[in-house]
PDB file of N, CA and C in Angstrom:
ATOM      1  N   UNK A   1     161.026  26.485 213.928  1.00  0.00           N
ATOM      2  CA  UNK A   1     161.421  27.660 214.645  1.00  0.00           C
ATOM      3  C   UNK A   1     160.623  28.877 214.215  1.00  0.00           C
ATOM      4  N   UNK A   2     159.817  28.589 213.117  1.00  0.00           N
ATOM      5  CA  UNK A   2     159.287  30.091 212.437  1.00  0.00           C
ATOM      6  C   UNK A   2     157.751  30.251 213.739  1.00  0.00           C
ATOM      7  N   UNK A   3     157.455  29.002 214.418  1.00  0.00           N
ATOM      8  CA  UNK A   3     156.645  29.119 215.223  1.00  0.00           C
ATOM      9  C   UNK A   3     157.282  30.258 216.767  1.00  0.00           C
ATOM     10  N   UNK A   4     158.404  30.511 216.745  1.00  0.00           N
ATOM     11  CA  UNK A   4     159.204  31.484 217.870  1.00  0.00           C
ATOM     12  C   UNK A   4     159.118  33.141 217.386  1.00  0.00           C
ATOM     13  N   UNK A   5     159.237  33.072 216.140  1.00  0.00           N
ATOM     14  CA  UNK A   5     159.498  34.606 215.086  1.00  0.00           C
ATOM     15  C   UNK A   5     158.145  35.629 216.272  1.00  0.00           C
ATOM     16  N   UNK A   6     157.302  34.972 216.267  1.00  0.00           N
ATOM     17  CA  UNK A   6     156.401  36.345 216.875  1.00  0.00           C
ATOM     18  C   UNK A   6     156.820  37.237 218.217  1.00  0.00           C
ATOM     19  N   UNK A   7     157.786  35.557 219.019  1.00  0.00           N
ATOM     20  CA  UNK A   7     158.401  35.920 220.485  1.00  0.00           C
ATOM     21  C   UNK A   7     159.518  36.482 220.301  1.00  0.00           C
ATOM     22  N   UNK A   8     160.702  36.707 219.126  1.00  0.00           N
ATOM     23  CA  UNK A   8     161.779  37.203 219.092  1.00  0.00           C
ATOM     24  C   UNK A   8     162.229  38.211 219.948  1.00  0.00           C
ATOM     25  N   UNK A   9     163.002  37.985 220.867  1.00  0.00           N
ATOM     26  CA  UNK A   9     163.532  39.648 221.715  1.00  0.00           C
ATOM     27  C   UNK A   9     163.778  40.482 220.518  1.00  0.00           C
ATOM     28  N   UNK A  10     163.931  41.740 220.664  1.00  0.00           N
ATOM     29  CA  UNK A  10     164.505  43.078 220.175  1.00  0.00           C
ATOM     30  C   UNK A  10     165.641  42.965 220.364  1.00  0.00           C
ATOM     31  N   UNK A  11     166.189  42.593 221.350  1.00  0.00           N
ATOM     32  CA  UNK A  11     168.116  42.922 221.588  1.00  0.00           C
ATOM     33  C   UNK A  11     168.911  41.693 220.967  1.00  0.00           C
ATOM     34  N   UNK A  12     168.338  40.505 220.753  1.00  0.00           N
ATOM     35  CA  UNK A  12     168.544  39.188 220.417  1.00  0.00           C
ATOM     36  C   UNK A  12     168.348  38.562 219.279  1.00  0.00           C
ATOM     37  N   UNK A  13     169.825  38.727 218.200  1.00  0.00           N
ATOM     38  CA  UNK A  13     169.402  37.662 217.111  1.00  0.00           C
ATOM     39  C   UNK A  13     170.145  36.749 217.427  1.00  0.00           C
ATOM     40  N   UNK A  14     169.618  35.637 216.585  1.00  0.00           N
ATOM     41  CA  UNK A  14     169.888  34.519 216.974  1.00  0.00           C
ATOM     42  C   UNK A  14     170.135  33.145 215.700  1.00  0.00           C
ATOM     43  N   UNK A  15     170.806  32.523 215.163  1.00  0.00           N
ATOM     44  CA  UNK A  15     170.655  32.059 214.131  1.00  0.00           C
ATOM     45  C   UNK A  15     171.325  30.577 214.306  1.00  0.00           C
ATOM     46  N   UNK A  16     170.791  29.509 213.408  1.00  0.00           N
ATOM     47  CA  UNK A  16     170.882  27.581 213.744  1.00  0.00           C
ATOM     48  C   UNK A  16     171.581  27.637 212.660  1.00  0.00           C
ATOM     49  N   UNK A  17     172.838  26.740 212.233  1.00  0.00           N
ATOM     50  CA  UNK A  17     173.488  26.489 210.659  1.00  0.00           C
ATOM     51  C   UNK A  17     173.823  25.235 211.104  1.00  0.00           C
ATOM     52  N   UNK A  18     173.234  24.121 209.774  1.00  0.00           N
ATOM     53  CA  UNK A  18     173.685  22.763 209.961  1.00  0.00           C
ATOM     54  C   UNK A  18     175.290  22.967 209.597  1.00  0.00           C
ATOM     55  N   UNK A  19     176.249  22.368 210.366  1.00  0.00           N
ATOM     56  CA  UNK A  19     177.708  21.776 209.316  1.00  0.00           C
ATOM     57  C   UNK A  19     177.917  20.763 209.664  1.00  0.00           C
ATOM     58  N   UNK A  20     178.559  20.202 209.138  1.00  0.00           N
ATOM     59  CA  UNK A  20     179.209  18.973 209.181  1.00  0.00           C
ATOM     60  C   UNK A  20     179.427  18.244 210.803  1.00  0.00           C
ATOM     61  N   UNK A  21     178.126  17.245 211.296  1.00  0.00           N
ATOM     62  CA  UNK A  21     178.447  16.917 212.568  1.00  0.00           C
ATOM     63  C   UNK A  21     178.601  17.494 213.611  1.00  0.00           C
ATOM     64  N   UNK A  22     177.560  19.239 213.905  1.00  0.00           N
ATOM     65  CA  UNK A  22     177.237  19.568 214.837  1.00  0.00           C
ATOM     66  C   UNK A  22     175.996  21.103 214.134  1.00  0.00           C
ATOM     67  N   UNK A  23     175.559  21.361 214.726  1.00  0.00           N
ATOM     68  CA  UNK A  23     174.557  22.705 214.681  1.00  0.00           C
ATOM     69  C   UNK A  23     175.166  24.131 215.217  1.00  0.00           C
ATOM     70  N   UNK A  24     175.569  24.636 214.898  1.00  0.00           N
ATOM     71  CA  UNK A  24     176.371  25.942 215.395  1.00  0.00           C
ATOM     72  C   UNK A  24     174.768  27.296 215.421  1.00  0.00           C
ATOM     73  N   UNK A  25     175.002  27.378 216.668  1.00  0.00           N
ATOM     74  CA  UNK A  25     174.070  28.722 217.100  1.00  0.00           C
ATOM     75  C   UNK A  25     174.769  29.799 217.088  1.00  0.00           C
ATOM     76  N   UNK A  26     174.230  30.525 216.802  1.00  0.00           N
ATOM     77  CA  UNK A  26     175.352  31.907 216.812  1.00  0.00           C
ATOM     78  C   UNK A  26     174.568  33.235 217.292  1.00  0.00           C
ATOM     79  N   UNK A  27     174.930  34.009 218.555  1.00  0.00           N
ATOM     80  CA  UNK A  27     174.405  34.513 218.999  1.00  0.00           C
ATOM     81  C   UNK A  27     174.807  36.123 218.698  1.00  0.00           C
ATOM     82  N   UNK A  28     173.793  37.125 218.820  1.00  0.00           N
ATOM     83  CA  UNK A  28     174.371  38.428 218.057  1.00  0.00           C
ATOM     84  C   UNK A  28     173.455  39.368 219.056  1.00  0.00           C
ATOM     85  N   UNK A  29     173.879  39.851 220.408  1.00  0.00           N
ATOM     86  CA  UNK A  29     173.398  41.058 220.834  1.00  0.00           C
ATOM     87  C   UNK A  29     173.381  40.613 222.374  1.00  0.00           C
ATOM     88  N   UNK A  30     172.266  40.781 223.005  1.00  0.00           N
ATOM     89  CA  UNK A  30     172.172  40.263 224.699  1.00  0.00           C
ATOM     90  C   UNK A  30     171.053  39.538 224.835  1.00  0.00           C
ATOM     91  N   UNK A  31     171.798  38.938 225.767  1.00  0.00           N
ATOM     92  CA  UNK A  31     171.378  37.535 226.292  1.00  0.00           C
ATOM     93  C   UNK A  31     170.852  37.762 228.322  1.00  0.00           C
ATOM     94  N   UNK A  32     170.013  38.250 228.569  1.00  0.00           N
ATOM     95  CA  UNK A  32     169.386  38.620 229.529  1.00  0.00           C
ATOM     96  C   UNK A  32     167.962  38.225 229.806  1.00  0.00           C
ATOM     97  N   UNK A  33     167.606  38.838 230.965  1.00  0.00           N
ATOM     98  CA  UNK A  33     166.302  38.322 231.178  1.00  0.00           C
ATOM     99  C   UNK A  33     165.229  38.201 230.012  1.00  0.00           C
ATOM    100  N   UNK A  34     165.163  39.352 229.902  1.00  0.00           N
ATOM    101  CA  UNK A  34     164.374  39.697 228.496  1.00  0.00           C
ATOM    102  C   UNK A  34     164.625  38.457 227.279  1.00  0.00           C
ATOM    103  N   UNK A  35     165.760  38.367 227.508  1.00  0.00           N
ATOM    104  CA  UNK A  35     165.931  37.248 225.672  1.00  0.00           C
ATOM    105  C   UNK A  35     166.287  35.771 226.289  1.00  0.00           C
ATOM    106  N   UNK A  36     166.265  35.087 227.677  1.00  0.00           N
ATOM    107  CA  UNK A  36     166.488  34.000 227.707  1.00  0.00           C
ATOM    108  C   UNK A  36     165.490  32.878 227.826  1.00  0.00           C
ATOM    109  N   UNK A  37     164.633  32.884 227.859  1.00  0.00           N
ATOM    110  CA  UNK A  37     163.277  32.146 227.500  1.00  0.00           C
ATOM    111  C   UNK A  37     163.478  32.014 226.126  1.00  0.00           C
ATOM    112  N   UNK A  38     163.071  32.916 225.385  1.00  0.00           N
ATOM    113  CA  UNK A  38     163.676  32.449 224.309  1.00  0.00           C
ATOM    114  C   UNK A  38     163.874  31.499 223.519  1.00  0.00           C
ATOM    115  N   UNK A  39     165.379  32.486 224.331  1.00  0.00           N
ATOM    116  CA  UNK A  39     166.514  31.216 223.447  1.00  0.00           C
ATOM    117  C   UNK A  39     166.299  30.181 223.864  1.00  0.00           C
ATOM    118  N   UNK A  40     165.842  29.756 225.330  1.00  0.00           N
ATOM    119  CA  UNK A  40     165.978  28.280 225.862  1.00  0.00           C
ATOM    120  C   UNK A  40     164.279  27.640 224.762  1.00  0.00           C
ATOM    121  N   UNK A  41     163.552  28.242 224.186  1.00  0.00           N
ATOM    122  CA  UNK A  41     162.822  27.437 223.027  1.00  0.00           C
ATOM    123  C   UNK A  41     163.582  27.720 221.887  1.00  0.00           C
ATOM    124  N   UNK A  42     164.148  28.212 221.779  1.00  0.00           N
ATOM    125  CA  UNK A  42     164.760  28.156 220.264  1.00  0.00           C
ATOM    126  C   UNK A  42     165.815  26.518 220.441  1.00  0.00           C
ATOM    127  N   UNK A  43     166.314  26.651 221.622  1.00  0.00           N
ATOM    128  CA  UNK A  43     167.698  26.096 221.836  1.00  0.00           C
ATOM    129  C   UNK A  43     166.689  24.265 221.781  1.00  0.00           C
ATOM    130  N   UNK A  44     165.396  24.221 222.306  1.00  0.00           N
ATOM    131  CA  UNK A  44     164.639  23.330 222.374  1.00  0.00           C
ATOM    132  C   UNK A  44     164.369  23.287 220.867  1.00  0.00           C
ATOM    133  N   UNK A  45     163.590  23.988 219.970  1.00  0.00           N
ATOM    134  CA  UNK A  45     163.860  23.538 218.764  1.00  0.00           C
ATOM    135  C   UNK A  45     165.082  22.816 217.848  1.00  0.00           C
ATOM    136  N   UNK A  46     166.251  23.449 218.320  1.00  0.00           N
ATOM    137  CA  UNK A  46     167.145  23.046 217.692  1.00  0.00           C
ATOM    138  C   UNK A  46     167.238  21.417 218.206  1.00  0.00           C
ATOM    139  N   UNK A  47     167.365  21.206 219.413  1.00  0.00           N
ATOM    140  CA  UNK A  47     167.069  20.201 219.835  1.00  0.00           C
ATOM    141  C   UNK A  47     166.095  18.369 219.791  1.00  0.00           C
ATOM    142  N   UNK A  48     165.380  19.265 219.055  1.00  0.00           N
ATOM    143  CA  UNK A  48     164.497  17.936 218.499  1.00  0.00           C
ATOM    144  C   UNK A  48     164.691  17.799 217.122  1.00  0.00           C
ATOM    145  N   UNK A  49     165.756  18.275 216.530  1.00  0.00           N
ATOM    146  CA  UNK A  49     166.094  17.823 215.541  1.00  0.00           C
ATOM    147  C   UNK A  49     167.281  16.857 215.505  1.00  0.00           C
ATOM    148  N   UNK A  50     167.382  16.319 217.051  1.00  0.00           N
ATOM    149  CA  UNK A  50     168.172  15.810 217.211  1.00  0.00           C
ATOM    150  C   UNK A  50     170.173  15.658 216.882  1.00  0.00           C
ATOM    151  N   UNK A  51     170.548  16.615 216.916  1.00  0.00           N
ATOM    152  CA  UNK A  51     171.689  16.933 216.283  1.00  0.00           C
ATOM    153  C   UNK A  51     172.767  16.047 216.950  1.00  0.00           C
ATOM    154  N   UNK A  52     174.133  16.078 216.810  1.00  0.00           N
ATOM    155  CA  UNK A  52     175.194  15.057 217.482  1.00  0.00           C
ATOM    156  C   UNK A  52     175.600  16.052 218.478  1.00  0.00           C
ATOM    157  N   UNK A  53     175.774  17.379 217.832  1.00  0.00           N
ATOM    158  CA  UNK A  53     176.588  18.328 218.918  1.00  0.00           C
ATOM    159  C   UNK A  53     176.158  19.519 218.430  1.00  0.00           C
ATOM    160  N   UNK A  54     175.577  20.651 219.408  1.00  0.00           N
ATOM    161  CA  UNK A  54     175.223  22.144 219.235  1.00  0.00           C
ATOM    162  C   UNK A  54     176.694  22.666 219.734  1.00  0.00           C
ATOM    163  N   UNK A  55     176.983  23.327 219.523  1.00  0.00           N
ATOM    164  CA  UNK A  55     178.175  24.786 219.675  1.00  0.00           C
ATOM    165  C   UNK A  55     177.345  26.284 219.123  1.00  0.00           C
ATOM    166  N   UNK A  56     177.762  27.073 220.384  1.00  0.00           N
ATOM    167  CA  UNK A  56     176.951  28.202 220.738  1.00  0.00           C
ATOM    168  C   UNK A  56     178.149  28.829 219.986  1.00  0.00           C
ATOM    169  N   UNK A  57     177.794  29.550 218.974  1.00  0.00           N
ATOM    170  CA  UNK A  57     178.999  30.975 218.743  1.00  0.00           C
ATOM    171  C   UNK A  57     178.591  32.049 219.255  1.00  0.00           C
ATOM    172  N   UNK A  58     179.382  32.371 220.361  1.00  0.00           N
ATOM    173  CA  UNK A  58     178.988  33.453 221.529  1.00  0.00           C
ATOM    174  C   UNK A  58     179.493  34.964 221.074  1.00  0.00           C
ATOM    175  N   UNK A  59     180.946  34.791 219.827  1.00  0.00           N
ATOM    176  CA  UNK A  59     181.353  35.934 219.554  1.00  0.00           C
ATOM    177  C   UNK A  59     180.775  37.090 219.860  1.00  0.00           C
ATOM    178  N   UNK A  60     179.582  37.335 218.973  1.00  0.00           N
ATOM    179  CA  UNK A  60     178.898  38.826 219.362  1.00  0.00           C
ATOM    180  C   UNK A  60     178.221  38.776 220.395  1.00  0.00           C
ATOM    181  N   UNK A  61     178.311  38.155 220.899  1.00  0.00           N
ATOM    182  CA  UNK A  61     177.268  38.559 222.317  1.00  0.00           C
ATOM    183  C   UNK A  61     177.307  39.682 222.897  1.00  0.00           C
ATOM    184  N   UNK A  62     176.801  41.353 223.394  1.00  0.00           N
ATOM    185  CA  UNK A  62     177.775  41.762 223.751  1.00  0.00           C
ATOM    186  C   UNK A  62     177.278  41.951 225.042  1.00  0.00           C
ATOM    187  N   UNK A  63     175.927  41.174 225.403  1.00  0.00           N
ATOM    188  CA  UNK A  63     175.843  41.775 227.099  1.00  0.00           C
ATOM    189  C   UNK A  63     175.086  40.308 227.510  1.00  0.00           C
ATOM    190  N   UNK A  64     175.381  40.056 228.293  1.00  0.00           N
ATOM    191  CA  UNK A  64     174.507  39.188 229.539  1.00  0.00           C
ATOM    192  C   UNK A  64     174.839  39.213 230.807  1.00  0.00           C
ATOM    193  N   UNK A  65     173.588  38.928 231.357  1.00  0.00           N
ATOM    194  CA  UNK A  65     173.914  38.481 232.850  1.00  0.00           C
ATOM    195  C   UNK A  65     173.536  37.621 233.508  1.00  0.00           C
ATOM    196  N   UNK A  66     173.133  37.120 234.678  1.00  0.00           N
ATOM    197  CA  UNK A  66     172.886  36.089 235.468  1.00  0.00           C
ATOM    198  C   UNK A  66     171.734  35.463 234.575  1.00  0.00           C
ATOM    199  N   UNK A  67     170.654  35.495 234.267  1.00  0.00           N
ATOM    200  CA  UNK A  67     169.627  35.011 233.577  1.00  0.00           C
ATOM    201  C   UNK A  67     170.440  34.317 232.361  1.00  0.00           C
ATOM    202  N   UNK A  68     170.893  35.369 231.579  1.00  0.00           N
ATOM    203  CA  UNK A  68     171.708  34.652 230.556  1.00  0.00           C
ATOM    204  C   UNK A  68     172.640  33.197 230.633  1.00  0.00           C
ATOM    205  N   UNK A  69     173.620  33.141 231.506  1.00  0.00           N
ATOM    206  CA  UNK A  69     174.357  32.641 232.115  1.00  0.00           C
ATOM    207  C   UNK A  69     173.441  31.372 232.473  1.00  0.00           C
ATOM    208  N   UNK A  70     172.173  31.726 233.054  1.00  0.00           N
ATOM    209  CA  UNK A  70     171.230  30.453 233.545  1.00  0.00           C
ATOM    210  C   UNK A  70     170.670  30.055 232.259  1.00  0.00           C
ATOM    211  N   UNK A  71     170.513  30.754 231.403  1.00  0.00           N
ATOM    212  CA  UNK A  71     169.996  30.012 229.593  1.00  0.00           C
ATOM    213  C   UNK A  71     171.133  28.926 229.566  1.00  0.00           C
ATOM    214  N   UNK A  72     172.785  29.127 229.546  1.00  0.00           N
ATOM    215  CA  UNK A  72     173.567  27.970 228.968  1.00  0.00           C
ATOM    216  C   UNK A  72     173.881  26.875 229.639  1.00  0.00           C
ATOM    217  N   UNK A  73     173.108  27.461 231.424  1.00  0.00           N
ATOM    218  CA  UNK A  73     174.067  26.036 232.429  1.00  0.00           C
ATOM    219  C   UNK A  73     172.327  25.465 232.117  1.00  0.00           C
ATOM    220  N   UNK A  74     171.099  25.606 231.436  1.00  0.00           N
ATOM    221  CA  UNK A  74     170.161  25.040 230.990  1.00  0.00           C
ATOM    222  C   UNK A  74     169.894  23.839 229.465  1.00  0.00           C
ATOM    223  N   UNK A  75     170.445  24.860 228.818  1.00  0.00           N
ATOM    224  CA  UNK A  75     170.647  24.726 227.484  1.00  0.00           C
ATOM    225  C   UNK A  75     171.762  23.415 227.820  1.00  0.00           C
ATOM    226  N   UNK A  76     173.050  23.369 228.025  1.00  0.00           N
ATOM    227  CA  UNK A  76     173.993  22.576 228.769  1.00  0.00           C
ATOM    228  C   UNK A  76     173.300  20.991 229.113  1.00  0.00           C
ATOM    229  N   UNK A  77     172.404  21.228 230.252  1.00  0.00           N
ATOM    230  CA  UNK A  77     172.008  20.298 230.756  1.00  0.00           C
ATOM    231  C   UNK A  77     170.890  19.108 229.773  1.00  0.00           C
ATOM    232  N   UNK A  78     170.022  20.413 228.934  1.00  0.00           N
ATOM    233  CA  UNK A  78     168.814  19.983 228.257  1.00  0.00           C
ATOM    234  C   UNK A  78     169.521  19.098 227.276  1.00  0.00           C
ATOM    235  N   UNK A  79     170.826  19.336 226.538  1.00  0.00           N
ATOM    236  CA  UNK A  79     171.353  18.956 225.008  1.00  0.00           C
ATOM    237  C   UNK A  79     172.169  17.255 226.223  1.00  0.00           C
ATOM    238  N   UNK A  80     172.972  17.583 227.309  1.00  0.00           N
ATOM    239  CA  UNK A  80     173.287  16.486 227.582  1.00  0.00           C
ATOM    240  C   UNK A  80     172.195  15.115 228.042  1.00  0.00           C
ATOM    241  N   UNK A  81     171.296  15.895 228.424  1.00  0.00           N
ATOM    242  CA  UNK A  81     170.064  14.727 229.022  1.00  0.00           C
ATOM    243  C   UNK A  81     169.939  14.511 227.184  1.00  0.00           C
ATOM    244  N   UNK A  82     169.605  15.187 226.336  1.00  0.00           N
ATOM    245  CA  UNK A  82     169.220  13.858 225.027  1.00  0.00           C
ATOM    246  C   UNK A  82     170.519  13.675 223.730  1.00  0.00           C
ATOM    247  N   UNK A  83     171.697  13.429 225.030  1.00  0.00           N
ATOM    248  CA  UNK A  83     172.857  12.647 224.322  1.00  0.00           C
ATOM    249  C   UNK A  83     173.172  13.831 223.020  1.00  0.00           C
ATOM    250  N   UNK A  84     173.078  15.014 223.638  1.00  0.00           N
ATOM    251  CA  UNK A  84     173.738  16.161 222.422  1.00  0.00           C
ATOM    252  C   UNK A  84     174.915  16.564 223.060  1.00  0.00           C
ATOM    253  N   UNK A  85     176.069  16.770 222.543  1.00  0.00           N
ATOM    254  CA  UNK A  85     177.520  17.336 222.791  1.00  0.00           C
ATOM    255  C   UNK A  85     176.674  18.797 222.858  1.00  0.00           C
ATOM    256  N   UNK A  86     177.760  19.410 223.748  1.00  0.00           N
ATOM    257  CA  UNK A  86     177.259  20.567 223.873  1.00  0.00           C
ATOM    258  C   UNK A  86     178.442  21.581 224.181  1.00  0.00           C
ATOM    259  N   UNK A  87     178.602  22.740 223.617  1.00  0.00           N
ATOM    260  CA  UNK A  87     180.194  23.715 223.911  1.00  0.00           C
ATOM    261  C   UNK A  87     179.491  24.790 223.457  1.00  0.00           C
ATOM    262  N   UNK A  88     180.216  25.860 224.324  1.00  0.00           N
ATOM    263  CA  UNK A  88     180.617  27.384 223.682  1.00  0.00           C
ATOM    264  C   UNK A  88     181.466  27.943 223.095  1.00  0.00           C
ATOM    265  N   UNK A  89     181.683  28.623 222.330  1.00  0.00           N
ATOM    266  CA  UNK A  89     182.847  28.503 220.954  1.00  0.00           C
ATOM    267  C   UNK A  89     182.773  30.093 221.274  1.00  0.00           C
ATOM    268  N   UNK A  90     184.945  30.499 221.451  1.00  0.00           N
ATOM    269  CA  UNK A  90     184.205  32.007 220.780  1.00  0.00           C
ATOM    270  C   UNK A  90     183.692  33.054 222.322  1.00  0.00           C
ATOM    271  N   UNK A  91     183.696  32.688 223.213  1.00  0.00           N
ATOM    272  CA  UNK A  91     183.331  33.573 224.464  1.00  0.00           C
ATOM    273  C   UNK A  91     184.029  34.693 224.720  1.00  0.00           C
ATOM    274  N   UNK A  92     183.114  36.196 224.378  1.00  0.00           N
ATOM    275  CA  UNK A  92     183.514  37.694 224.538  1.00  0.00           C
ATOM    276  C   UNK A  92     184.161  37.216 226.003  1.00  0.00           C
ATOM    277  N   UNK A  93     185.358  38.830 226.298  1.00  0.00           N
ATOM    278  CA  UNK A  93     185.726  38.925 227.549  1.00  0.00           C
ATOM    279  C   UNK A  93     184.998  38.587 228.785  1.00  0.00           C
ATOM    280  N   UNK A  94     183.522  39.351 228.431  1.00  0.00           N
ATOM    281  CA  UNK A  94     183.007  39.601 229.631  1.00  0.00           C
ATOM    282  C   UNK A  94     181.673  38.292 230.367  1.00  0.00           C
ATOM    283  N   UNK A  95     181.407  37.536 228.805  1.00  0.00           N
ATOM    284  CA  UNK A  95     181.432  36.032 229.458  1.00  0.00           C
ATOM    285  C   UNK A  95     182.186  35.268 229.897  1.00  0.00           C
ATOM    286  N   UNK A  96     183.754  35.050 229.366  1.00  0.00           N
ATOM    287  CA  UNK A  96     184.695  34.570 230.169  1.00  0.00           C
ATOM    288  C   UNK A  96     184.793  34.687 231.607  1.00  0.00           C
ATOM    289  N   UNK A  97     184.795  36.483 231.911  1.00  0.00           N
ATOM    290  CA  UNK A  97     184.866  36.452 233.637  1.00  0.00           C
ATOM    291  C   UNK A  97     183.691  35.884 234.256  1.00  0.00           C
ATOM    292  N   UNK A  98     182.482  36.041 233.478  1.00  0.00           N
ATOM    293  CA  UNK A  98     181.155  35.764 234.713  1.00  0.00           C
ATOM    294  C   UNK A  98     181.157  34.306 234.810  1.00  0.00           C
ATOM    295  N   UNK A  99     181.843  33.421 233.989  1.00  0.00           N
ATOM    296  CA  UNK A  99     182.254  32.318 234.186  1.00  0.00           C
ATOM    297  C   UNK A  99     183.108  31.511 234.941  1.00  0.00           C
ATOM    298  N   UNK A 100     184.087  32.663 234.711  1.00  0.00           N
ATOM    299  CA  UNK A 100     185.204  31.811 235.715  1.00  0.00           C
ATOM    300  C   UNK A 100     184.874  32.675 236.982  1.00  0.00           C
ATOM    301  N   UNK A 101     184.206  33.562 237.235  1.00  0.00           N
ATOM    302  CA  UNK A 101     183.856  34.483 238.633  1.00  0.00           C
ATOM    303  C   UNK A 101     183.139  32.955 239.590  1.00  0.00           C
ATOM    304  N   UNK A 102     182.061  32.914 238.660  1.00  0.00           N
ATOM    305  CA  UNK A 102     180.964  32.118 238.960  1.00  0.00           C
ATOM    306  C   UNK A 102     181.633  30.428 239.205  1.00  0.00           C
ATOM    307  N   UNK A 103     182.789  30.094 238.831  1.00  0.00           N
ATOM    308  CA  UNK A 103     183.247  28.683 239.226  1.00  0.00           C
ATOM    309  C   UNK A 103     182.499  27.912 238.307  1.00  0.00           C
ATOM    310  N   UNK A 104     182.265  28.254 236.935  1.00  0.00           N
ATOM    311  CA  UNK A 104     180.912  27.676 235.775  1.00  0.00           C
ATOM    312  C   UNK A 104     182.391  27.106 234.601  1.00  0.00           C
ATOM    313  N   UNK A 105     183.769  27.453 234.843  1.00  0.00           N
ATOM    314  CA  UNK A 105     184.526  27.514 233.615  1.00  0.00           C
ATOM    315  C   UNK A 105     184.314  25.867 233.033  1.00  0.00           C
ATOM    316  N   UNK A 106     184.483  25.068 233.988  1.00  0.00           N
ATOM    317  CA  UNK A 106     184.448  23.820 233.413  1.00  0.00           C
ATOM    318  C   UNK A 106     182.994  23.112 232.898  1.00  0.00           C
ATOM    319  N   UNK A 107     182.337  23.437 233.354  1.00  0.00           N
ATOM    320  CA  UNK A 107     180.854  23.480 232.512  1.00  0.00           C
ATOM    321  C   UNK A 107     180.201  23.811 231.284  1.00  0.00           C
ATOM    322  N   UNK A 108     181.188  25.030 231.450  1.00  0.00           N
ATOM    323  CA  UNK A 108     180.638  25.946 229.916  1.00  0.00           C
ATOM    324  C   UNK A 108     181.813  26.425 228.895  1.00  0.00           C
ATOM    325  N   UNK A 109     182.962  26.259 229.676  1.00  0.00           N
ATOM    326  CA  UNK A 109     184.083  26.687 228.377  1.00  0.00           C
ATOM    327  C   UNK A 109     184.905  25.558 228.396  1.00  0.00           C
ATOM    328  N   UNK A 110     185.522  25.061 227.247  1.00  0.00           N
ATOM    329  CA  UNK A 110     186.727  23.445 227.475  1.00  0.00           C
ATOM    330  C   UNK A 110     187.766  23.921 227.060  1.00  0.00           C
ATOM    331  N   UNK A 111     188.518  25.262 227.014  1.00  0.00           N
ATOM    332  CA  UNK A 111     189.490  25.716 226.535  1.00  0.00           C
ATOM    333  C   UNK A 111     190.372  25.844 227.614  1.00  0.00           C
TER     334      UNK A 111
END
């Protein structure tokens, strides 16, 4: 991943922690046009390390929009095509609504 450090958004940190039987991402700022490329190579790095299950900690997130939203129904798809569990843990208010606005709840939240 230190090969991404030069592309880092400004509005977007972003951080991988092994635990016990899944990879927890944890996201800290916005998730928009600007920062979703990105993440969708970061989310690809994490990825070829083959993990059992990624979980996004969305807590701080505090802004996205449609682009964003298209990083996780991506990210989503990429981790299930190579047999990775995949969840969002933790979704601010205002991802909750663009989720359930959008008819995405069962895709992206299992709560």
């Amino acid at each position: 991943m230190n090969d991404l450090e030069h592309m880092r958004p400004e509005l977007l940190q972003v951080e991988a922690r092994d635990v016990p039987a899944e990879t927890v991402i944890t996201l800290d700022g916005e998730l928009d046009m600007s920062s979703s490329e990105w993440f969708g190579a970061f989310l690809g790095a994490v990825l070829e390390k083959h993990p059992a299950r990624v979980a996004i900690d969305a807590r701080r997130l505090t802004y996205m929009d449609s682009s964003g939203l298209r990083s996780f129904l991506i990210a989503r798809a990429a981790a299930l095509e190579g047999g990775v569990g995949f969840r969002i843990d933790n979704p601010p208010p205002q991802l909750r609504r663009l989720v359930e606005r959008t008819g995405l709840r069962p895709l992206l939240l299992d709560d």
